[in-house]
N, C-alpha and C. Protein backbone atom coordinates (compact mmCIF):
# COMPACT_ATOMS: atom_id res chain seq x y z
N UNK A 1 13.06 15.00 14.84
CA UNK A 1 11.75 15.57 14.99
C UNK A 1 11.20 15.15 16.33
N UNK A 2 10.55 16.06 16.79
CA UNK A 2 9.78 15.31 18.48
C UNK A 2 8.37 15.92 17.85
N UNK A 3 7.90 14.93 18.76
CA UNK A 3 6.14 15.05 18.68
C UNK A 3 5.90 14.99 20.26
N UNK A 4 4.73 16.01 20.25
CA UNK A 4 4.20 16.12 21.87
C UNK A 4 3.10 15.26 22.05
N UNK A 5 2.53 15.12 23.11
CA UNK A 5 1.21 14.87 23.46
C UNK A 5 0.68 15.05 24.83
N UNK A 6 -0.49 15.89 24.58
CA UNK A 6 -0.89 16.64 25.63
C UNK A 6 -1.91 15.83 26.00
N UNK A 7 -1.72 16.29 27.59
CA UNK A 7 -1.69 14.90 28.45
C UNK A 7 -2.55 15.85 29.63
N UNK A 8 -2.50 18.14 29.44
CA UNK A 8 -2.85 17.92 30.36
C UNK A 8 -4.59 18.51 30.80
N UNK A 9 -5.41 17.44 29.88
CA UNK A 9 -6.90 17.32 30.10
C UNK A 9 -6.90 15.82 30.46
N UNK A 10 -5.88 14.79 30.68
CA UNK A 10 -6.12 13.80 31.08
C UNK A 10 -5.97 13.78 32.31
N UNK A 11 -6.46 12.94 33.23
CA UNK A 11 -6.58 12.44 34.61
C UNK A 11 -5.79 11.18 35.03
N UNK A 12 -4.88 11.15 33.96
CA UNK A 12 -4.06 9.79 34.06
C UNK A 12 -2.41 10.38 34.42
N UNK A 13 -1.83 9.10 34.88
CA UNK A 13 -0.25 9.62 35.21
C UNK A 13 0.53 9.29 33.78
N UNK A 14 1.52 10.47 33.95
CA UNK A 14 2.35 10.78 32.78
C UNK A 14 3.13 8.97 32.22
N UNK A 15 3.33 8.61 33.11
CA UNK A 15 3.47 7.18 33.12
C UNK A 15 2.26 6.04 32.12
N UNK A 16 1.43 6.31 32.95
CA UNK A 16 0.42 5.38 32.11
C UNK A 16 0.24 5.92 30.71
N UNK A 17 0.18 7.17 30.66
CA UNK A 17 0.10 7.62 29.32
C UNK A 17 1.29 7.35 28.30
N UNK A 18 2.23 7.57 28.81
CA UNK A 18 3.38 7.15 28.22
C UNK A 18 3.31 5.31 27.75
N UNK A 19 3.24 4.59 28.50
CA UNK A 19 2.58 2.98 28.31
C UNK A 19 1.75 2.90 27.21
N UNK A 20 0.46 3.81 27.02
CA UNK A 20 0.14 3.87 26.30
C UNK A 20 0.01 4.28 24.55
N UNK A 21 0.53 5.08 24.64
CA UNK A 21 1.08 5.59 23.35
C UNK A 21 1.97 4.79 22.41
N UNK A 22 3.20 4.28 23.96
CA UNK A 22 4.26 4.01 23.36
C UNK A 22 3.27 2.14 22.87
N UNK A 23 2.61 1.73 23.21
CA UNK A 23 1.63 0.77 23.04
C UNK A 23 0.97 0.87 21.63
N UNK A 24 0.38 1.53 21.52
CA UNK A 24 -0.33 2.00 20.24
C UNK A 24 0.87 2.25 19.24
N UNK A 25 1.88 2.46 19.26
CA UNK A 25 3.02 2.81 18.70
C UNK A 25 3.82 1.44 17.70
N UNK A 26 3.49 0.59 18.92
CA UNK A 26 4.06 -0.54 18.98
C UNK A 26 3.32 -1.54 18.04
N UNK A 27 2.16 -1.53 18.28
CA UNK A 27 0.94 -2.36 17.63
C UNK A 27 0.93 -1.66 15.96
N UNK A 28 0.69 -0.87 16.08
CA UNK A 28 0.95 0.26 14.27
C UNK A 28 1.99 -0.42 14.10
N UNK A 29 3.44 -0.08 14.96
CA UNK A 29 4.44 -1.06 13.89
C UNK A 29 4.16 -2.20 13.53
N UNK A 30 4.02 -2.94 14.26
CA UNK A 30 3.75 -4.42 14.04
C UNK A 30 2.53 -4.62 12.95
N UNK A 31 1.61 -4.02 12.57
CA UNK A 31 0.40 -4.00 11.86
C UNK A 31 0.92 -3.58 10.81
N UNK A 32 1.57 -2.34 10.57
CA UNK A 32 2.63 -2.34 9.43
C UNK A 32 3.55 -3.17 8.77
N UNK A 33 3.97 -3.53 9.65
CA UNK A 33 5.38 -4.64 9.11
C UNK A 33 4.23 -5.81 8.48
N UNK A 34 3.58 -6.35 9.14
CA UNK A 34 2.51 -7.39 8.80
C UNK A 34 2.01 -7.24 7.05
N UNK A 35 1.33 -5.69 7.14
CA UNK A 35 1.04 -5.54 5.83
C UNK A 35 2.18 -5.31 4.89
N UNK A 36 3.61 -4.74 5.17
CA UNK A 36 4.08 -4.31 4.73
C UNK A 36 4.90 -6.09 3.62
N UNK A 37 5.01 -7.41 4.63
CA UNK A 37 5.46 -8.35 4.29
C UNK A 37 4.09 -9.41 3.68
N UNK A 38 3.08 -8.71 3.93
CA UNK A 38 1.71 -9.50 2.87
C UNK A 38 2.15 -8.83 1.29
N UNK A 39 2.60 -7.51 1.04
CA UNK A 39 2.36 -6.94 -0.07
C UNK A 39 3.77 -7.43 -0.74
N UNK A 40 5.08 -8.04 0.03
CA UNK A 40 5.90 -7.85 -0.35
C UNK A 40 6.11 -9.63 -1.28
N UNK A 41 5.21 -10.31 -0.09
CA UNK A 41 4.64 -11.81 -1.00
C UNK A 41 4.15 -12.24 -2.14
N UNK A 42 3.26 -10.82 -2.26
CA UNK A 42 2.33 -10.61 -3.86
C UNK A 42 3.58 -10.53 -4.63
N UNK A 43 4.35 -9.16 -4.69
CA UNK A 43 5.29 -8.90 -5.66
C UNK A 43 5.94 -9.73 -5.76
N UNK A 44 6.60 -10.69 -4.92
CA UNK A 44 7.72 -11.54 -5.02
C UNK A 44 7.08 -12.80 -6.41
N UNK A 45 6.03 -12.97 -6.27
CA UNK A 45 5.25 -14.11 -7.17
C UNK A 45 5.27 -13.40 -8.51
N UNK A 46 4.59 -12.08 -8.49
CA UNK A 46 4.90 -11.97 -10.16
C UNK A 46 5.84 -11.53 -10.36
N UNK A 47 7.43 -11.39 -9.87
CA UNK A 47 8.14 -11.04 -10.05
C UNK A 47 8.63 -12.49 -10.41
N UNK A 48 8.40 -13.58 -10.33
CA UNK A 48 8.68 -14.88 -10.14
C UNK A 48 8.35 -15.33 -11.67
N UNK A 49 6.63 -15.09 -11.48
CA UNK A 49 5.88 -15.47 -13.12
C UNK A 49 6.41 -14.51 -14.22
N UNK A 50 6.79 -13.07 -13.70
CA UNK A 50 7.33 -13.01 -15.29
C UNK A 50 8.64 -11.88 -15.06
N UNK A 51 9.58 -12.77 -14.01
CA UNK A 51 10.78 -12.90 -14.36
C UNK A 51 11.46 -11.23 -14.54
N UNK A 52 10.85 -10.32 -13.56
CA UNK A 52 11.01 -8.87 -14.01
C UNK A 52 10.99 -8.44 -12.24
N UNK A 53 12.19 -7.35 -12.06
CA UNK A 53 11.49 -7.11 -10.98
C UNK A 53 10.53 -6.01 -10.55
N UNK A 54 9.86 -5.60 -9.42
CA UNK A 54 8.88 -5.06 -9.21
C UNK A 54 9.27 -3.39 -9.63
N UNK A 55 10.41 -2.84 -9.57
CA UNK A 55 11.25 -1.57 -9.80
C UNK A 55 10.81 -1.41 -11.53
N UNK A 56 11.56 -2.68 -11.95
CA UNK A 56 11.62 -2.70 -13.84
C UNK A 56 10.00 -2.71 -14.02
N UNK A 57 9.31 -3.67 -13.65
CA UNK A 57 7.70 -3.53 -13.58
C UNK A 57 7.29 -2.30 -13.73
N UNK A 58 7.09 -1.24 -12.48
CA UNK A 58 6.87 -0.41 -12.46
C UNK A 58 7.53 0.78 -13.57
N UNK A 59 8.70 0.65 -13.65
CA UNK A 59 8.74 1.74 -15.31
C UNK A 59 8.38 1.25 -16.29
N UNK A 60 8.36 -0.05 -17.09
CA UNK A 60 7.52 0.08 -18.10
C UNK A 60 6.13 -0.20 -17.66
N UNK A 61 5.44 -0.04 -16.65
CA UNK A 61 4.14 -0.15 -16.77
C UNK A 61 3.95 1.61 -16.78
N UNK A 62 4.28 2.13 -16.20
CA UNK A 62 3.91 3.73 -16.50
C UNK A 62 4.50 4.23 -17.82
N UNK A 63 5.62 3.74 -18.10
CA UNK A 63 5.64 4.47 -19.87
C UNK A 63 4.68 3.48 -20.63
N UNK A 64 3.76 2.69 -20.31
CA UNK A 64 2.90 1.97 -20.84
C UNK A 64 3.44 0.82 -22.00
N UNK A 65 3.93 0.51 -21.91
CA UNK A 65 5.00 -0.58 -22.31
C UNK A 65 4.57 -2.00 -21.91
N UNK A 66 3.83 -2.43 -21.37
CA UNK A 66 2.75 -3.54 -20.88
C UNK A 66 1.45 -3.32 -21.43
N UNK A 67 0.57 -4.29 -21.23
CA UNK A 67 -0.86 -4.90 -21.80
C UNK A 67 -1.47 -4.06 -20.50
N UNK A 68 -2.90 -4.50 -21.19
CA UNK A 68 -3.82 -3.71 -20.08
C UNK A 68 -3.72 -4.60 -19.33
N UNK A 69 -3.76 -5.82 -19.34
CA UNK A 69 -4.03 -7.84 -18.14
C UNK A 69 -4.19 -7.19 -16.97
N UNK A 70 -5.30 -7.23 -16.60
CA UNK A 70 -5.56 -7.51 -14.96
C UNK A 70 -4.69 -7.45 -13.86
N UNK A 71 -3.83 -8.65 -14.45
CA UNK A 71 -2.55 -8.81 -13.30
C UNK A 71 -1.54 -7.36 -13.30
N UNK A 72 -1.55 -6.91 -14.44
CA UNK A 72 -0.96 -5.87 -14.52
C UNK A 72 -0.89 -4.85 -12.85
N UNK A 73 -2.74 -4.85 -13.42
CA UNK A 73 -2.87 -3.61 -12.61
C UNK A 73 -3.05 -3.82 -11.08
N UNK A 74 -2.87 -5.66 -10.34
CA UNK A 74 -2.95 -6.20 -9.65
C UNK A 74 -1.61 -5.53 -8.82
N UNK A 75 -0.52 -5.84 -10.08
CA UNK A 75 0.66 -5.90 -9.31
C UNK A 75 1.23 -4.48 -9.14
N UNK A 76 0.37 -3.65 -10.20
CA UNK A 76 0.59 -2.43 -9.35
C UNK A 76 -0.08 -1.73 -8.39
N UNK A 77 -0.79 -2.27 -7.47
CA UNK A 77 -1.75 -2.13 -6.48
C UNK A 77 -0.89 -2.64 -5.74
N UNK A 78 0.13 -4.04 -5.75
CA UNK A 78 0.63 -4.03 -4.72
C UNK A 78 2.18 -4.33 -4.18
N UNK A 79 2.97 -3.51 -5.61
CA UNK A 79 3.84 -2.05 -5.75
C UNK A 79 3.66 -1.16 -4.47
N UNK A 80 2.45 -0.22 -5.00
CA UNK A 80 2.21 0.79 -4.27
C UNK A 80 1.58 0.44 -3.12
N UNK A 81 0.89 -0.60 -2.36
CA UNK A 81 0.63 -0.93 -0.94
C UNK A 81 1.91 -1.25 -0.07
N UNK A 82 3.12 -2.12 -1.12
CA UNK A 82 4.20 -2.49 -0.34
C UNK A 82 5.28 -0.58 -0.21
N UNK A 83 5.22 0.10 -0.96
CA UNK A 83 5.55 1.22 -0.23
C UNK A 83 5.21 2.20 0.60
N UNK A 84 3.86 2.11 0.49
CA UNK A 84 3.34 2.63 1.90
C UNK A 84 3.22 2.24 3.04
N UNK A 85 3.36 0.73 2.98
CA UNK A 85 3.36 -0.14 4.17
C UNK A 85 4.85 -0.21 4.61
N UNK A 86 5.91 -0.21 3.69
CA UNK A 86 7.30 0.38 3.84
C UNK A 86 7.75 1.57 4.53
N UNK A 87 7.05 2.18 3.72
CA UNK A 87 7.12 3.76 4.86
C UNK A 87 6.79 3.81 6.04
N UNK A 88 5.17 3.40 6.17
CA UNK A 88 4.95 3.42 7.48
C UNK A 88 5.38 2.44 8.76
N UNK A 89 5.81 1.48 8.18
CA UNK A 89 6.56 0.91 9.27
C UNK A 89 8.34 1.54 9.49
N UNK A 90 8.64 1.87 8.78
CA UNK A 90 9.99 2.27 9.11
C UNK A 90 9.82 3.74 9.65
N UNK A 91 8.60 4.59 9.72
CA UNK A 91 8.40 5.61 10.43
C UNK A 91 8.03 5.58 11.45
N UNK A 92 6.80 4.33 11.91
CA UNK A 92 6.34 3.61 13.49
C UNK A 92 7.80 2.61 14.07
N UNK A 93 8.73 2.16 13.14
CA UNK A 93 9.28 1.24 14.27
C UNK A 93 10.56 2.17 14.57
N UNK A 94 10.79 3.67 14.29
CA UNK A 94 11.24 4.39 14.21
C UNK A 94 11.61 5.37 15.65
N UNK A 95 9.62 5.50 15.71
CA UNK A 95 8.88 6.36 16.38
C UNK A 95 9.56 5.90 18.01
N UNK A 96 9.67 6.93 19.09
CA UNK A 96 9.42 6.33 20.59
C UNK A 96 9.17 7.39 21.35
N UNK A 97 8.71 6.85 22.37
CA UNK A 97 7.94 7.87 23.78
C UNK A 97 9.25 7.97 24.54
């Protein structure tokens, strides 16, 4: 896939712009990966306390096969943060100018 960016209402050289992007590019990955290894810390702990992993978690918590507990719905909050933060870093550290 290529992605453009139009550059020509800017007053800057194709260069600096390029620095830039590829900058912003860079920082998203890194901000990603960051969140992506905060969410992956959560899971690792209750995967720890009750001995299940976050995959098995996640199917019996949707065929409802678990308690309502708090933690429940903790750890599926951050299930689903560690795959979006998954995605998006493997799509930004992916990405280049």
């Amino acid at each position: 896939m290529n992605l453009a960016v139009k550059t020509d209402k800017s007053h800057y050289e194709k260069g600096s712009i390029r620095n830039a992007v590829s900058f912003a590019l860079s920082s998203a990955a890194s901000n990603a990966h960051q969140r992506f290894e905060h969410y992956t810390g959560i899971c690792k702990k209750f995967e720890k306390k009750y001995k299940m992993t976050s995959a098995k978690f996640m199917e019996q918590f949707d065929a409802g096969k678990l308690g309502d507990e708090q933690e429940f719905f903790d750890w599926y909050a951050a299930v689903r943060g560690l795959n979006l933060w998954r995605e998006r870093y493997e799509i930004l550290s992916g990405a280049s100018v």
